[in-house]
N, C-alpha and C. Protein backbone atom coordinates (compact mmCIF):
# COMPACT_ATOMS: atom_id res chain seq x y z
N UNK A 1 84.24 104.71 91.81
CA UNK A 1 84.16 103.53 92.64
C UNK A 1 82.71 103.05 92.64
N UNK A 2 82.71 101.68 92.49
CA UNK A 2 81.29 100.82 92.03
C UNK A 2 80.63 100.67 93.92
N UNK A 3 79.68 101.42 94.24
CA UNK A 3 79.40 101.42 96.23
C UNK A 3 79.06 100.31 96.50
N UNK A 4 78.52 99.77 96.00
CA UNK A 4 77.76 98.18 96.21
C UNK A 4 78.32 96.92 95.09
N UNK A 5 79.44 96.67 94.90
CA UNK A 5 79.87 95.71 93.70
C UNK A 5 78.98 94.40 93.83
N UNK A 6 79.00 94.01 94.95
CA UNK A 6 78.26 92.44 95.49
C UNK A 6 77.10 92.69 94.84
N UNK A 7 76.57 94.00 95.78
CA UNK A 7 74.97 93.69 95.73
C UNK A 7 74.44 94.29 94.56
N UNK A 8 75.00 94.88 93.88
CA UNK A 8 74.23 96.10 93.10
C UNK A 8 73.17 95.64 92.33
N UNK A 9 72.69 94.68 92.12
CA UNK A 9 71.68 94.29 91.35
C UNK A 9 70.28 94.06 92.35
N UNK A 10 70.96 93.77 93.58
CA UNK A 10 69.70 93.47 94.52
C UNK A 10 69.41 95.28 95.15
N UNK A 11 70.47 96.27 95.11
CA UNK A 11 69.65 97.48 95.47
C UNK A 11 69.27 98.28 93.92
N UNK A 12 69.18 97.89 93.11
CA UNK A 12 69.41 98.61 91.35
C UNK A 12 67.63 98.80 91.75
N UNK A 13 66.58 97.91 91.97
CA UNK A 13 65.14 98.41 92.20
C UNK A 13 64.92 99.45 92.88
N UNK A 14 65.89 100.02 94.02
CA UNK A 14 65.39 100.84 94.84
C UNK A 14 66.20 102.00 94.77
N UNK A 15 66.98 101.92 93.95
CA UNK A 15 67.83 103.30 93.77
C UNK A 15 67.43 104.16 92.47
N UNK A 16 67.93 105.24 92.65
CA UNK A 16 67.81 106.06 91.12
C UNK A 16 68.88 107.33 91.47
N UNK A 17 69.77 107.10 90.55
CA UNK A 17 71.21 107.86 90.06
C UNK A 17 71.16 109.81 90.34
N UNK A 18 71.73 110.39 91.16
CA UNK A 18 71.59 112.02 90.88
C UNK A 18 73.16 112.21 90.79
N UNK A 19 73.32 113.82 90.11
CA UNK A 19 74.53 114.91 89.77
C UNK A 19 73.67 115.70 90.73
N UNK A 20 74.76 116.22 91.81
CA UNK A 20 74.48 117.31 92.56
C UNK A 20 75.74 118.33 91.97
N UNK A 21 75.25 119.38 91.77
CA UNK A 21 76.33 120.29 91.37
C UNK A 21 75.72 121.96 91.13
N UNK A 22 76.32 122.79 92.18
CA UNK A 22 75.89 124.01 92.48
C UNK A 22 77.02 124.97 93.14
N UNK A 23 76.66 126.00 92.98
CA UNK A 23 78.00 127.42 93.07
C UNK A 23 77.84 126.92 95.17
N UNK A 24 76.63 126.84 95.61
CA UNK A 24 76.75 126.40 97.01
C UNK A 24 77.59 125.69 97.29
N UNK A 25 77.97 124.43 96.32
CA UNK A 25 78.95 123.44 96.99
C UNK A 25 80.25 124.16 96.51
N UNK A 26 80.74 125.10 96.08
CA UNK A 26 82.05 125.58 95.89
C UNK A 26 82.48 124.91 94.30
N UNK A 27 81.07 125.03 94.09
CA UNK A 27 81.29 124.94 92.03
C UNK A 27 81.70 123.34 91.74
N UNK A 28 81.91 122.77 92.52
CA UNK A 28 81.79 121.24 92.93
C UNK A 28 80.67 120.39 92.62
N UNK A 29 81.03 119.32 92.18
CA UNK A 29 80.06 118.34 91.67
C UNK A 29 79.84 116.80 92.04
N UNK A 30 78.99 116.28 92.84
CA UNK A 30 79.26 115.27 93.50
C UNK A 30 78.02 114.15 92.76
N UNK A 31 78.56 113.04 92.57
CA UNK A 31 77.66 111.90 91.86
C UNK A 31 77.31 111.48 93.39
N UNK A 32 76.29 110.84 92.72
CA UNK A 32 75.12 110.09 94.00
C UNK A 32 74.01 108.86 93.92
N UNK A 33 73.37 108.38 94.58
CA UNK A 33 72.64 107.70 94.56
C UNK A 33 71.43 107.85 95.47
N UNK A 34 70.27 107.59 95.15
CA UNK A 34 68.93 107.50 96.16
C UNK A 34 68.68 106.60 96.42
N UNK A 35 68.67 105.69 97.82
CA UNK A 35 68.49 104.40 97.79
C UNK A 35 67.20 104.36 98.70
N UNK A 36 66.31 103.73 98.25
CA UNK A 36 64.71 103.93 99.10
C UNK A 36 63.76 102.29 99.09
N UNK A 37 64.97 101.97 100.16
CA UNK A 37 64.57 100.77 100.61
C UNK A 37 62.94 100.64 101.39
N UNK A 38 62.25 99.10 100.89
CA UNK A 38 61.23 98.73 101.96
C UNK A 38 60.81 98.67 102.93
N UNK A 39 62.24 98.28 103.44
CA UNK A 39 62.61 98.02 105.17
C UNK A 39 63.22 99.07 105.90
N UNK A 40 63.45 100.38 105.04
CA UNK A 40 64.34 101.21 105.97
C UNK A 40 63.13 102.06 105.95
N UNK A 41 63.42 103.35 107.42
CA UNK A 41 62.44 104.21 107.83
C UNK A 41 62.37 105.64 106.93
N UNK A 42 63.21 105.43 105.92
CA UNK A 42 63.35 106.73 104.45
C UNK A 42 64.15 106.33 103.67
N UNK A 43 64.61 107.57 102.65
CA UNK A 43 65.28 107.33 101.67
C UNK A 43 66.45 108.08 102.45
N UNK A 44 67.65 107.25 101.89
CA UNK A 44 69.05 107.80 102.25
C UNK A 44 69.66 108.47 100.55
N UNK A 45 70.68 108.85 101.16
CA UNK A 45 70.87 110.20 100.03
C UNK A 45 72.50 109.37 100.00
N UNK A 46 73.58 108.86 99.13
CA UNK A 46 74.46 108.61 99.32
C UNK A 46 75.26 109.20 97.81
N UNK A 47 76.15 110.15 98.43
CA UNK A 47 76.91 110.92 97.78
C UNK A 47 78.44 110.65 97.48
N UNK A 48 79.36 110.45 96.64
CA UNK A 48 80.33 110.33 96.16
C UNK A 48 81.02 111.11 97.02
N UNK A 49 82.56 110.96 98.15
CA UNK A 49 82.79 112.26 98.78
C UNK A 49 84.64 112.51 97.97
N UNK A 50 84.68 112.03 96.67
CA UNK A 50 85.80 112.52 95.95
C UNK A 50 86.23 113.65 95.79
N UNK A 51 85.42 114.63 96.39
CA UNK A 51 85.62 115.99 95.78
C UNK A 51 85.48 116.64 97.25
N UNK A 52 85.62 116.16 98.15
CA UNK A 52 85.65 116.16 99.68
C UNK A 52 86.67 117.14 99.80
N UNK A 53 87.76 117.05 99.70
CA UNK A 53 88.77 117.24 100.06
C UNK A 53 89.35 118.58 99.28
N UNK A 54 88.67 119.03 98.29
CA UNK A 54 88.90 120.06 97.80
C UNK A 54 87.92 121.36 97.90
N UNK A 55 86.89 121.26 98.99
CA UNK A 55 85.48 122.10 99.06
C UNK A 55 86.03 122.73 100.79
N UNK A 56 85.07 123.60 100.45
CA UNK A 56 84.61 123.86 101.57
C UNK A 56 83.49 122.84 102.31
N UNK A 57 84.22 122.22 103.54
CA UNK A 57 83.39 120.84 103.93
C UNK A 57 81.74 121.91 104.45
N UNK A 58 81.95 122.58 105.99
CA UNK A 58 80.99 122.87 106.14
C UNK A 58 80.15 123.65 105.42
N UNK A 59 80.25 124.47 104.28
CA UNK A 59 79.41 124.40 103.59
C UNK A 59 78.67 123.83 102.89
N UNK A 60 79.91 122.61 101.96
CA UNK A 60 79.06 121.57 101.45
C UNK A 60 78.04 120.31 102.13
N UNK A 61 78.42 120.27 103.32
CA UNK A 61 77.75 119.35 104.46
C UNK A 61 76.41 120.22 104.21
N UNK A 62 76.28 121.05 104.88
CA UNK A 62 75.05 122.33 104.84
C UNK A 62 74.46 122.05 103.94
N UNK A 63 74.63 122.40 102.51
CA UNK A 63 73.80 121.94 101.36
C UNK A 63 73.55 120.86 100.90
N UNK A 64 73.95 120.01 101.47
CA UNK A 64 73.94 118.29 101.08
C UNK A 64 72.91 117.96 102.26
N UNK A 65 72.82 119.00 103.34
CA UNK A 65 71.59 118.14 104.25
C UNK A 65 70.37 118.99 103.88
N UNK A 66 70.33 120.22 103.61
CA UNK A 66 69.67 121.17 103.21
C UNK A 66 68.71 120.38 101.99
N UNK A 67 69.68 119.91 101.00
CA UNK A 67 69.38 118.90 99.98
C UNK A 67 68.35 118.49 99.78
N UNK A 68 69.84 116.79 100.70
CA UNK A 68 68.78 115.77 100.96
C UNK A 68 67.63 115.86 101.92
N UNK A 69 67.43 116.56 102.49
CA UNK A 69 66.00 116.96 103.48
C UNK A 69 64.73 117.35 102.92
N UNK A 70 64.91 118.92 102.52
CA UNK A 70 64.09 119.81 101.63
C UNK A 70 63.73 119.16 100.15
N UNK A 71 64.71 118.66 99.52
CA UNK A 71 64.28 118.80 97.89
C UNK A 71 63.92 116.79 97.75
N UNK A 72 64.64 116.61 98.02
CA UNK A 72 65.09 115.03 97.65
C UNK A 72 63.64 114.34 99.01
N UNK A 73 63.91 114.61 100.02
CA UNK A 73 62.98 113.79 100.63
C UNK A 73 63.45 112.82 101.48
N UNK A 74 64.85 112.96 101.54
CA UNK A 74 66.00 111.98 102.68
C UNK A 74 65.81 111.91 103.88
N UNK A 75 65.80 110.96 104.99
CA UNK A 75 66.13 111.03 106.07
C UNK A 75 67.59 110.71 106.06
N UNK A 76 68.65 110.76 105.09
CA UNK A 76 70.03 109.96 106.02
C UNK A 76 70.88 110.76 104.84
N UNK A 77 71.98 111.19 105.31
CA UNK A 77 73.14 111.38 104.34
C UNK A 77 74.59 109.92 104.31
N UNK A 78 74.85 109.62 103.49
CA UNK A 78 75.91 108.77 103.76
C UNK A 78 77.21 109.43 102.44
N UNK A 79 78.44 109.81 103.16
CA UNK A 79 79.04 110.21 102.08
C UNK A 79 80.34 108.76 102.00
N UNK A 80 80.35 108.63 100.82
CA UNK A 80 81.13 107.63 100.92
C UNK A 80 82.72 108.30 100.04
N UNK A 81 83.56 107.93 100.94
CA UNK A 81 85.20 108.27 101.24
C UNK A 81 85.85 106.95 100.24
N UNK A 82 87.06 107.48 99.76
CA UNK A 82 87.85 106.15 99.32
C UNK A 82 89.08 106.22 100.20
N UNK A 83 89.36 104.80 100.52
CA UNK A 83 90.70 104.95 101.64
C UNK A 83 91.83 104.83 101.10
N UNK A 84 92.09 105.39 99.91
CA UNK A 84 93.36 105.18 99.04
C UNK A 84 92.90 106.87 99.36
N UNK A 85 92.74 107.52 99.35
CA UNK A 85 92.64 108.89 99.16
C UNK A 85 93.60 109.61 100.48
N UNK A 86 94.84 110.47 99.56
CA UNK A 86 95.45 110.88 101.06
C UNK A 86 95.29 111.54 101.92
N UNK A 87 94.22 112.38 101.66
CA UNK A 87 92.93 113.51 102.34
C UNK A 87 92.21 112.75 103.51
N UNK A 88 91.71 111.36 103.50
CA UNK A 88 91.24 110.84 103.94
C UNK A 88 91.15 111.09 105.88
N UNK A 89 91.71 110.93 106.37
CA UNK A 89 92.10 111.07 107.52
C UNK A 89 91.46 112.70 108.03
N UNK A 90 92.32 113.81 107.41
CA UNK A 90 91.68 115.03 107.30
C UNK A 90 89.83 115.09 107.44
N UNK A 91 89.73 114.69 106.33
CA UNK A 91 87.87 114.70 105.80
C UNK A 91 87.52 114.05 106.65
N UNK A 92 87.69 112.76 106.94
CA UNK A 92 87.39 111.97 107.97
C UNK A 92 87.01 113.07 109.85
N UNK A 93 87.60 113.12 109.79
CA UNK A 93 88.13 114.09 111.51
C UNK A 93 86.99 115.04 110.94
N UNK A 94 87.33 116.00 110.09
CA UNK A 94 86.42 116.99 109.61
C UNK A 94 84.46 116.25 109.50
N UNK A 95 84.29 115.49 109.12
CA UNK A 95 83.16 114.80 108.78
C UNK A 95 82.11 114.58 110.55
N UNK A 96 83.46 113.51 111.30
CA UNK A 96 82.99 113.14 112.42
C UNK A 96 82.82 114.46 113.55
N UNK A 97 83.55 115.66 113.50
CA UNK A 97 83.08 117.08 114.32
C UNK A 97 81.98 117.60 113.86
N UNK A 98 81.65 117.51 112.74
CA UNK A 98 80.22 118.00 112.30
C UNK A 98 78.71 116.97 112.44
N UNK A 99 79.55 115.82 112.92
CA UNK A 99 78.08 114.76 113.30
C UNK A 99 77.92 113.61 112.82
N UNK A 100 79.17 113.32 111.70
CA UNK A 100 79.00 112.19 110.65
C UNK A 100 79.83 111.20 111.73
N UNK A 101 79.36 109.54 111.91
CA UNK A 101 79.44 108.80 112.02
C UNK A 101 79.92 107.32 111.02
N UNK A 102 80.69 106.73 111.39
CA UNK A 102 80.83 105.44 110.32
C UNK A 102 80.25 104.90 110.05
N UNK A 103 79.41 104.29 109.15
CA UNK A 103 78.38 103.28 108.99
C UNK A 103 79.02 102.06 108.86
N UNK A 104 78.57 101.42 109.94
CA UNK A 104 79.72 99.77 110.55
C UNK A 104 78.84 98.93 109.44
N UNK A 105 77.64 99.07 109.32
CA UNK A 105 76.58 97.59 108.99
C UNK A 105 75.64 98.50 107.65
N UNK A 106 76.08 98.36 106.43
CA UNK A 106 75.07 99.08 105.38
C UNK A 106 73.95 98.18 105.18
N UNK A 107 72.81 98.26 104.57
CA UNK A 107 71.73 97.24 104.36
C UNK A 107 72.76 96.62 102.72
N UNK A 108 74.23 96.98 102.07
CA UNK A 108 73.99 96.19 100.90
C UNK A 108 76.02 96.17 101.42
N UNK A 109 76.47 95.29 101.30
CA UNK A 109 78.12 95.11 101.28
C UNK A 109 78.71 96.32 100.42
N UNK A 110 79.56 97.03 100.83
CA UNK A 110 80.00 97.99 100.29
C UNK A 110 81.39 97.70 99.40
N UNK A 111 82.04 98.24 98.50
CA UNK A 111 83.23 98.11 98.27
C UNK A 111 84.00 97.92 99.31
N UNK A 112 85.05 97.44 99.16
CA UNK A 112 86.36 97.15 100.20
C UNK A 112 87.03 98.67 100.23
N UNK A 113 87.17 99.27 99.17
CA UNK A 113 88.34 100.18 99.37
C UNK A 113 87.03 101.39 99.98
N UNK A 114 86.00 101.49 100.26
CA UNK A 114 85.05 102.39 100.37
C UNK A 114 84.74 102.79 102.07
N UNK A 115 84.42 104.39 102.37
CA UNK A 115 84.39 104.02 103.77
C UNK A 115 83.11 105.06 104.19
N UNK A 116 82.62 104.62 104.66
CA UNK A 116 80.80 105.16 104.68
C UNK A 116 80.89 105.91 105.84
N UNK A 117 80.38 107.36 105.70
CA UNK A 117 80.50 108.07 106.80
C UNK A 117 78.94 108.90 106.75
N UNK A 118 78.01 108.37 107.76
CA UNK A 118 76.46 108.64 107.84
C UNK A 118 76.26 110.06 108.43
N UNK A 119 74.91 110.56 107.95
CA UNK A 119 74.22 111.59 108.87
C UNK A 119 72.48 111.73 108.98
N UNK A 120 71.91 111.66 110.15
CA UNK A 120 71.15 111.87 109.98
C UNK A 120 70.29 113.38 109.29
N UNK A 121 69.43 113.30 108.83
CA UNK A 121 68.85 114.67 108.10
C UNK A 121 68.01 115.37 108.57
């Protein structure tokens, strides 16, 4: 799923592409993006959450803030969900008990079928 279809050319300056993939996340491999806007107070860490639904969440949450904090340099996690996904609901519930929030307002229009679920780091 393309996260930004509208905008992607207006955040393409401030991003740069990562593969997270480690025996921590349950041998799981999650595509991502670094987006390190002007106007925002850090870099957000926004992770593919396709593979959500087949991990161990709180572990992989753990190493995804562990991550983006320590290595990467993030203040924000955003995992982004597809709502065609029948897991969804599950991960969802699971996401929001551990601290993750919806992101109502992104700085770039998100896909339609896409559903942004934030954390701070």
């Amino acid at each position: 799923m393309s996260l930004f279809p509208h905008d992607g050319m207006k955040a393409l300056p401030y991003s740069q592409g990562v593969t997270i993939s480690a025996t921590a996340l349950g041998g799981c491999t999650f595509d991502g993006v670094i987006l390190d806007l002007p106007e925002d107070d850090g870099k957000t860490l926004y992770v593919d959450g396709k593979s959500a639904g087949g991990v161990d969440l709180k572990e992989s949450i753990v190493a995804l803030l562990d991550l983006a904090s320590e290595t990467l340099a993030c203040s924000a996690l955003v995992i982004v969900l597809d709502k065609a996904d029948p897991a969804l609901s599950s991960v969802l519930h699971s996401l929001m008990y551990v601290g993750g929030a919806i992101v109502t307002k992104p700085m770039f229009r998100a896909a339609p079928g896409a559903v942004l679920v934030g954390m701070d780091v």
